[in-house]
C-alpha atoms as a PDB file:
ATOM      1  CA  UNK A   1     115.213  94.848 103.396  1.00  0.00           C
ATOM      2  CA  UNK A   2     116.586  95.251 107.237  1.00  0.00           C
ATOM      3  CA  UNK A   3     120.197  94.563 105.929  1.00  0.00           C
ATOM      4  CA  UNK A   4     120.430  96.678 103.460  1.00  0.00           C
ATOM      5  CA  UNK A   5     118.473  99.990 105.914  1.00  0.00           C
ATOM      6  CA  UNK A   6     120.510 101.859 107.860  1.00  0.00           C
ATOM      7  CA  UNK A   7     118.564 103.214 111.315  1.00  0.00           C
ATOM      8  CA  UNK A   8     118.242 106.637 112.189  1.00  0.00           C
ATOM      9  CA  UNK A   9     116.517 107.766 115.363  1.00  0.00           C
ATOM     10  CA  UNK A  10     114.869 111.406 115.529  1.00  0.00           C
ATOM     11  CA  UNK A  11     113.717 113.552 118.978  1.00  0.00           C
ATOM     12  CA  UNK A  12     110.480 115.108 118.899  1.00  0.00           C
ATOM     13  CA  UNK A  13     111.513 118.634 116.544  1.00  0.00           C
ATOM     14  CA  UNK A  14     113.608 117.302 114.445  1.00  0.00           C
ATOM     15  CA  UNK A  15     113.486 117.125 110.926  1.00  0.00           C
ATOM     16  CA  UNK A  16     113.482 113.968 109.456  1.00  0.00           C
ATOM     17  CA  UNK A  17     113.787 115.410 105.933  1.00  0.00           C
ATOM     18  CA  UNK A  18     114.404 118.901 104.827  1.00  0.00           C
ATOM     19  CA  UNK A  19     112.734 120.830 101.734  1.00  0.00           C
ATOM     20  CA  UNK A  20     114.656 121.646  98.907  1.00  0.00           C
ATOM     21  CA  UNK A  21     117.587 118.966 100.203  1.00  0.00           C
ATOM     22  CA  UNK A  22     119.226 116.530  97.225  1.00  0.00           C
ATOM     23  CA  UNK A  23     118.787 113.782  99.445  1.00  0.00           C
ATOM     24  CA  UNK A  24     116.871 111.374  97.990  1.00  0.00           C
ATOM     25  CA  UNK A  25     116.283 108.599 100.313  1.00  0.00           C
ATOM     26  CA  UNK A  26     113.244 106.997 101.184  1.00  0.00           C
ATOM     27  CA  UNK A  27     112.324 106.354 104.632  1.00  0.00           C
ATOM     28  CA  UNK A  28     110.212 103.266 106.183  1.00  0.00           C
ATOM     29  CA  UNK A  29     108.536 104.795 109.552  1.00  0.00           C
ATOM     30  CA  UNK A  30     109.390 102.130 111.962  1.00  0.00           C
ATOM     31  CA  UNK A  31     108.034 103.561 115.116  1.00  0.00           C
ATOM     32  CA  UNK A  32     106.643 107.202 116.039  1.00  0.00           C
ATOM     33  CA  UNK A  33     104.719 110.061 113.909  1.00  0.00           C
ATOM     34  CA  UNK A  34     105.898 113.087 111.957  1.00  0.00           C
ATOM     35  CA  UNK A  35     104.471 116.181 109.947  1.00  0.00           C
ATOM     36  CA  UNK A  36     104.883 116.766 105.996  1.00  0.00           C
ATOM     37  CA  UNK A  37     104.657 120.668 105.815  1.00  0.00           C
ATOM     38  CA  UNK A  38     106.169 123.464 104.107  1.00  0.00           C
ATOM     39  CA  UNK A  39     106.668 127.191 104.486  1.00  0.00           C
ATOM     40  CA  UNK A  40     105.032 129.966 102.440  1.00  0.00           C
ATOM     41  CA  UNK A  41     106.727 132.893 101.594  1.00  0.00           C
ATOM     42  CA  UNK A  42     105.325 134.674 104.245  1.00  0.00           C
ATOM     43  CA  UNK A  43     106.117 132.310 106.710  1.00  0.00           C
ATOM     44  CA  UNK A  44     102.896 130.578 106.970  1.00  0.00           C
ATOM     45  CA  UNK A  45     102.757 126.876 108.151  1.00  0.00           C
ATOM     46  CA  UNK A  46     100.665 124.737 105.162  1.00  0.00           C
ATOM     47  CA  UNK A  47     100.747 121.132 106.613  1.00  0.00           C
ATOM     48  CA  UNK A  48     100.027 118.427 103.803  1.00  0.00           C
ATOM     49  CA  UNK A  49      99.515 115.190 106.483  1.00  0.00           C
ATOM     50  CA  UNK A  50     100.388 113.196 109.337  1.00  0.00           C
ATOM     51  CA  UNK A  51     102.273 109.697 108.893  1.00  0.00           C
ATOM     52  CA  UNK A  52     102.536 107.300 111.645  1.00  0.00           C
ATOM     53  CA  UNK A  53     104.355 104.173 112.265  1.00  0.00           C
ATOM     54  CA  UNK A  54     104.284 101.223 108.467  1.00  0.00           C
ATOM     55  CA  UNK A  55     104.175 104.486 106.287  1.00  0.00           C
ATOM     56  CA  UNK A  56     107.151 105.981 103.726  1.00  0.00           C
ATOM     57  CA  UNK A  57     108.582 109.632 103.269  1.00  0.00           C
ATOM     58  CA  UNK A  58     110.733 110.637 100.861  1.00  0.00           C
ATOM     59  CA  UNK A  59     109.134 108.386  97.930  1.00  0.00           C
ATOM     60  CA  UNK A  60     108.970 111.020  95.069  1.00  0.00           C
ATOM     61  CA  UNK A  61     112.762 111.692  95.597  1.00  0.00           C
ATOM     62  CA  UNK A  62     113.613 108.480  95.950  1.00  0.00           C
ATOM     63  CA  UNK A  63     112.242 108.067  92.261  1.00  0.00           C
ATOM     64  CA  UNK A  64     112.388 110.421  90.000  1.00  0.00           C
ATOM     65  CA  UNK A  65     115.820 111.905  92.236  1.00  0.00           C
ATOM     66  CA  UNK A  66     114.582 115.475  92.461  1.00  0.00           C
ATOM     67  CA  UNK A  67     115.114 117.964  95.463  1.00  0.00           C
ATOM     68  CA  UNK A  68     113.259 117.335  98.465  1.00  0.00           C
ATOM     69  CA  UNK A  69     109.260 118.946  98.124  1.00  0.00           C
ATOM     70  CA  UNK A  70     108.498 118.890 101.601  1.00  0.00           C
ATOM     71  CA  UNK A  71     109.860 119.047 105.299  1.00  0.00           C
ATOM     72  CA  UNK A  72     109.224 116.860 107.041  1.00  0.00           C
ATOM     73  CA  UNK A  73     109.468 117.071 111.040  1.00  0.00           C
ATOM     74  CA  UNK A  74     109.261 114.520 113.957  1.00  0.00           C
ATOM     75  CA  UNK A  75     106.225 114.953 116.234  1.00  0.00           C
ATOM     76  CA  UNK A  76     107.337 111.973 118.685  1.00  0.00           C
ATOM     77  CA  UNK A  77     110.753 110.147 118.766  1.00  0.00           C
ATOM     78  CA  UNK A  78     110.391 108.685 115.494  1.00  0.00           C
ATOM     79  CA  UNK A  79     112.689 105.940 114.429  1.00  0.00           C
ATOM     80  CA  UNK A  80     113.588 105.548 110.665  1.00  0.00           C
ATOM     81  CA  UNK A  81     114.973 102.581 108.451  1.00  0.00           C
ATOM     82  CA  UNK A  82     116.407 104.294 105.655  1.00  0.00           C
ATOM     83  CA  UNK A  83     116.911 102.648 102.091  1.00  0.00           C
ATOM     84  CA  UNK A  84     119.280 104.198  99.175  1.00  0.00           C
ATOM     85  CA  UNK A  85     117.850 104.783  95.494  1.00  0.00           C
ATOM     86  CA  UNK A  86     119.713 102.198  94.063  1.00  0.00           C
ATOM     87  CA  UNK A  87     118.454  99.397  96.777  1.00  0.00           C
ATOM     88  CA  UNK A  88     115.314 100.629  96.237  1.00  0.00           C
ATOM     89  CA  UNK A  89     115.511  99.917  92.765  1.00  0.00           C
ATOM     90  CA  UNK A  90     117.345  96.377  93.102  1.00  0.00           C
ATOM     91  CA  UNK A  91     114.472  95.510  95.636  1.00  0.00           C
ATOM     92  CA  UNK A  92     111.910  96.306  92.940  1.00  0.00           C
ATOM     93  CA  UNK A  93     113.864  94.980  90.074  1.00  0.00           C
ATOM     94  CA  UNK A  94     114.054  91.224  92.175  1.00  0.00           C
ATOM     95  CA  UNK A  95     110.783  91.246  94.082  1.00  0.00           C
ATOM     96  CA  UNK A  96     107.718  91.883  91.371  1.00  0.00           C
ATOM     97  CA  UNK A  97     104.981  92.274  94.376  1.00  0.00           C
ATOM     98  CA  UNK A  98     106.960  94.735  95.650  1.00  0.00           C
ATOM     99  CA  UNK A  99     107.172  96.422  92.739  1.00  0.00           C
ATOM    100  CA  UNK A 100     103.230  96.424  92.390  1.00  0.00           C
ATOM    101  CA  UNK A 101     102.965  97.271  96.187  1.00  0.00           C
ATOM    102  CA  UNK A 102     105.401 100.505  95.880  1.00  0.00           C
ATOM    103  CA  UNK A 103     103.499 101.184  92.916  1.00  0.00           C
ATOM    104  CA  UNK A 104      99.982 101.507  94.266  1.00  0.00           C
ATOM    105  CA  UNK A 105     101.316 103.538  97.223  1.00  0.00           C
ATOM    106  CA  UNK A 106     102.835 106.122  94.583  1.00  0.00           C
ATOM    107  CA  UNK A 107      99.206 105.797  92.718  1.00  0.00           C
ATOM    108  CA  UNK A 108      97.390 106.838  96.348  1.00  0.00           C
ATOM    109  CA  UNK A 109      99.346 109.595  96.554  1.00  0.00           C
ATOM    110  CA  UNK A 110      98.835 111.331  93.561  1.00  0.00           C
ATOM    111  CA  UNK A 111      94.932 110.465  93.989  1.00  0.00           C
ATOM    112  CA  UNK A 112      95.592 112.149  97.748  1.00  0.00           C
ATOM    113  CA  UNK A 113      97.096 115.329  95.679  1.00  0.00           C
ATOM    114  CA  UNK A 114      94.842 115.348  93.456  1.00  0.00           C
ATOM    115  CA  UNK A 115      92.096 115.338  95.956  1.00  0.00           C
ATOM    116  CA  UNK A 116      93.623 118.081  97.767  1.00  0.00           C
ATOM    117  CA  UNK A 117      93.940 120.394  94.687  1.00  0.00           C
ATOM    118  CA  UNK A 118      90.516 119.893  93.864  1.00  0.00           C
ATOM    119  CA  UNK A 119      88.857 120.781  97.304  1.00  0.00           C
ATOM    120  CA  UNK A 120      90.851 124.039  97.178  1.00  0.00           C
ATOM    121  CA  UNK A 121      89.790 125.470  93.690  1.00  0.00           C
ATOM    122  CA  UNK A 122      86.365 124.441  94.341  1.00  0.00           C
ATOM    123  CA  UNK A 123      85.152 124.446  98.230  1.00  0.00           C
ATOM    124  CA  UNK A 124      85.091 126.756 100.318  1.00  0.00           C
ATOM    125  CA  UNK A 125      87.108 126.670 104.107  1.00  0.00           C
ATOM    126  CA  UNK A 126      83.875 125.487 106.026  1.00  0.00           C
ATOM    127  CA  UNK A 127      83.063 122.602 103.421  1.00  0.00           C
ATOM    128  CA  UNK A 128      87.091 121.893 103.032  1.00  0.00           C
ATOM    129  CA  UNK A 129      87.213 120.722 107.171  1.00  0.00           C
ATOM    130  CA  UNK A 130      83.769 119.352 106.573  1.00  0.00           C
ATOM    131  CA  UNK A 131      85.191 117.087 103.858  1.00  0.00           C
ATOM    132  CA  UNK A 132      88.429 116.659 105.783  1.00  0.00           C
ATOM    133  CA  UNK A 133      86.366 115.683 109.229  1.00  0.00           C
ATOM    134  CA  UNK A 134      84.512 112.530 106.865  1.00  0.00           C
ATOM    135  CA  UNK A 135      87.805 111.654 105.514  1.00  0.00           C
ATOM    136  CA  UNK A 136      89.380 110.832 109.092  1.00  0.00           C
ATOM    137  CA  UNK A 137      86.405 110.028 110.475  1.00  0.00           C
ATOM    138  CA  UNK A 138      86.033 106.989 107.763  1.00  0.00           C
ATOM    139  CA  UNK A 139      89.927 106.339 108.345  1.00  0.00           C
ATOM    140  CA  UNK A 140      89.382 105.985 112.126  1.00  0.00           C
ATOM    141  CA  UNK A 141      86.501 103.408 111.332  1.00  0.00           C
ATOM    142  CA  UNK A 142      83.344 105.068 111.741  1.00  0.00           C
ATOM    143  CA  UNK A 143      79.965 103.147 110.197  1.00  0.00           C
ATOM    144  CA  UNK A 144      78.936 105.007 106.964  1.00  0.00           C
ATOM    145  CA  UNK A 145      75.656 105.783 108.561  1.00  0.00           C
ATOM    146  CA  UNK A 146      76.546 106.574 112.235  1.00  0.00           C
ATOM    147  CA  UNK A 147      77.714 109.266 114.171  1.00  0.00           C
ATOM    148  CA  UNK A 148      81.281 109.900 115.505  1.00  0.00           C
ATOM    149  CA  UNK A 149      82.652 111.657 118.527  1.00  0.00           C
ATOM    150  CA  UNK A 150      85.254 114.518 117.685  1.00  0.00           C
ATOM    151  CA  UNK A 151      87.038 116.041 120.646  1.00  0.00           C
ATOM    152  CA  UNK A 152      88.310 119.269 121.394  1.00  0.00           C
ATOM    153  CA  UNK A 153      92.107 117.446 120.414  1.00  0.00           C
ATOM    154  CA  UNK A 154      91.487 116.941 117.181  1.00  0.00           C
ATOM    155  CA  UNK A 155      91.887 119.905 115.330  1.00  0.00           C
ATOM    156  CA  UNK A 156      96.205 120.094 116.802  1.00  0.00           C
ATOM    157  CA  UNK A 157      96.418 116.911 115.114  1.00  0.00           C
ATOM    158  CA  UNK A 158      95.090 116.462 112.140  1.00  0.00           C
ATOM    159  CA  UNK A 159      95.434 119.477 109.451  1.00  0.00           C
ATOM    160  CA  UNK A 160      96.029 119.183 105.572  1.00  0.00           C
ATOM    161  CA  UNK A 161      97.430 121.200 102.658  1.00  0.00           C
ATOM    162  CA  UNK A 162      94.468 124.086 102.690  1.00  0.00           C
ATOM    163  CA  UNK A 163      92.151 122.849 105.055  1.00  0.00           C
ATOM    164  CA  UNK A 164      91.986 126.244 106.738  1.00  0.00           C
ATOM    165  CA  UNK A 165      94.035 128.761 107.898  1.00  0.00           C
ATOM    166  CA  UNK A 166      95.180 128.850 111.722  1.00  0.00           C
ATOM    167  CA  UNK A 167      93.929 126.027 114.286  1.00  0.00           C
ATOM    168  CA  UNK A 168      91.950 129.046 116.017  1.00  0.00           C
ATOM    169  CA  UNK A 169      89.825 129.359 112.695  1.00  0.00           C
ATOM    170  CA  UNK A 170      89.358 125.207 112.760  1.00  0.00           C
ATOM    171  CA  UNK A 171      88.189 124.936 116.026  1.00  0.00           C
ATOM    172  CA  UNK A 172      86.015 127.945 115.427  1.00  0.00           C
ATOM    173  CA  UNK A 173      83.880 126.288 112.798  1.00  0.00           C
ATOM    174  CA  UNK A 174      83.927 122.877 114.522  1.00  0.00           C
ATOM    175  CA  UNK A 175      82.940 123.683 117.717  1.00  0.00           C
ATOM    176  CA  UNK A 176      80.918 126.619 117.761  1.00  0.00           C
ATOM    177  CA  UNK A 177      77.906 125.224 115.970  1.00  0.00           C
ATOM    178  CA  UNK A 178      79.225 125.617 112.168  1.00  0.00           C
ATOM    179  CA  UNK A 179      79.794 121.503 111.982  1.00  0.00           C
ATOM    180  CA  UNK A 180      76.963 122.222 109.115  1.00  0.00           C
ATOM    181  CA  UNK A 181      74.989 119.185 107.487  1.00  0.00           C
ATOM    182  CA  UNK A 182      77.434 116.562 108.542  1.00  0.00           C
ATOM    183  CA  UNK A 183      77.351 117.149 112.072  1.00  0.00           C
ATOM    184  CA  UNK A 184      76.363 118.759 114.988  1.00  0.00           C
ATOM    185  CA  UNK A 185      79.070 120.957 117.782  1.00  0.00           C
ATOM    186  CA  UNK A 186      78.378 121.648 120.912  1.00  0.00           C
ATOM    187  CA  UNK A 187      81.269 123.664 123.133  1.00  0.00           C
ATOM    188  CA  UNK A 188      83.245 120.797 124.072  1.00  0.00           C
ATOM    189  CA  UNK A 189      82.555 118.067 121.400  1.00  0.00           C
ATOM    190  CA  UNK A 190      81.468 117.882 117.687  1.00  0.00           C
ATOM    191  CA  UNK A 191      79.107 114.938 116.646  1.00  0.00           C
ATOM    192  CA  UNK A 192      79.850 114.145 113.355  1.00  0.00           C
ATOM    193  CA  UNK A 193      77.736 111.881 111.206  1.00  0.00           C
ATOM    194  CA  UNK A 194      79.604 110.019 108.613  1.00  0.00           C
ATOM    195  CA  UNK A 195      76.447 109.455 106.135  1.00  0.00           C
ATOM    196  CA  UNK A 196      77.979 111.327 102.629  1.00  0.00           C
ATOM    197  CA  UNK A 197      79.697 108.886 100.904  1.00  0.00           C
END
């Protein structure tokens, strides 16, 4: 796979991938972190997720060779291998468990989607972050019946498609005692107790 990447290297602000764009690469994270978002027509900032470092971008493109959905924008100095459509297709075509591989990963993220449309038509903002707290807090490797420390930090990193409106509004409900059923806030920290499965 290395041989047939080329390397790209991205400063902290920089767009790795731009909405709308007919590039239709896809992109193996190699090092660093970036933000999937888009723009509303107002101008509002609706940020789908945060990859990190072993994850892809650019995967629906690559595929189905569409415009771009998404921008996507470093958060650190991010560096990139970077694979055409047609090696991406050889490499599947000659290498059946990667086939399967790039095939579940496309699966998870239309459950992801999926997940995300759902919590929107049908919870409201408080119950979408209290959902979206027990989603990281299982990811960072909390015990399903044990609590979970959530500092102040949190809420600047970790925002999805929805989830609420400004970071003022997040922190708001986390940390001024609205951490409802799940978990508990006090002014500096929210406890969070990861028992709804």
């Amino acid at each position: 796979m290395a041989r047939v990447c080329s390397w790209r290297r991205y400063e902290a602000g920089q767009a790795v991938i731009t909405r709308s764009s007919v590039s239709c690469d896809l992109c193996f994270l190699i090092s660093g972190r970036v933000r999937a978002t888009v723009y509303t027509a107002s101008g509002r900032q609706v940020t789908f997720r945060d990859l990190a470092e072993g994850e892809t971008v650019g995967a629906i493109a690559a595929v189905d060779g569409g415009p771009r959905s998404v921008d996507v924008v470093a958060l650190t100095e991010v560096l990139v291998a970077v694979m055409t459509p047609p090696d991406l297709n050889a490499l599947l075509r000659e290498n059946p468990l990667v086939a399967e591989r790039f095939t579940q990963h496309l699966v998870q993220l239309i459950r992801r989607l999926t997940e995300t449309v759902i919590e929107l038509s049908t919870l409201g903002v408080v119950n979408r972050i209290h959902a979206d707290l027990l989603r990281l807090a299982r990811e960072a490797g909390a015990e399903p019946t044990g609590p979970c420390v959530l500092a102040r930090a949190t809420p600047r990193g970790h925002r999805r498609a929805g989830q609420h409106d400004t970071r003022a509004g997040y922190a708001r409900t986390v940390f001024t005692g609205q951490a409802g059923p799940g978990g508990q806030a006090s002014g500096r920290h929210a406890d969070l107790r990861c028992d709804h499965t």
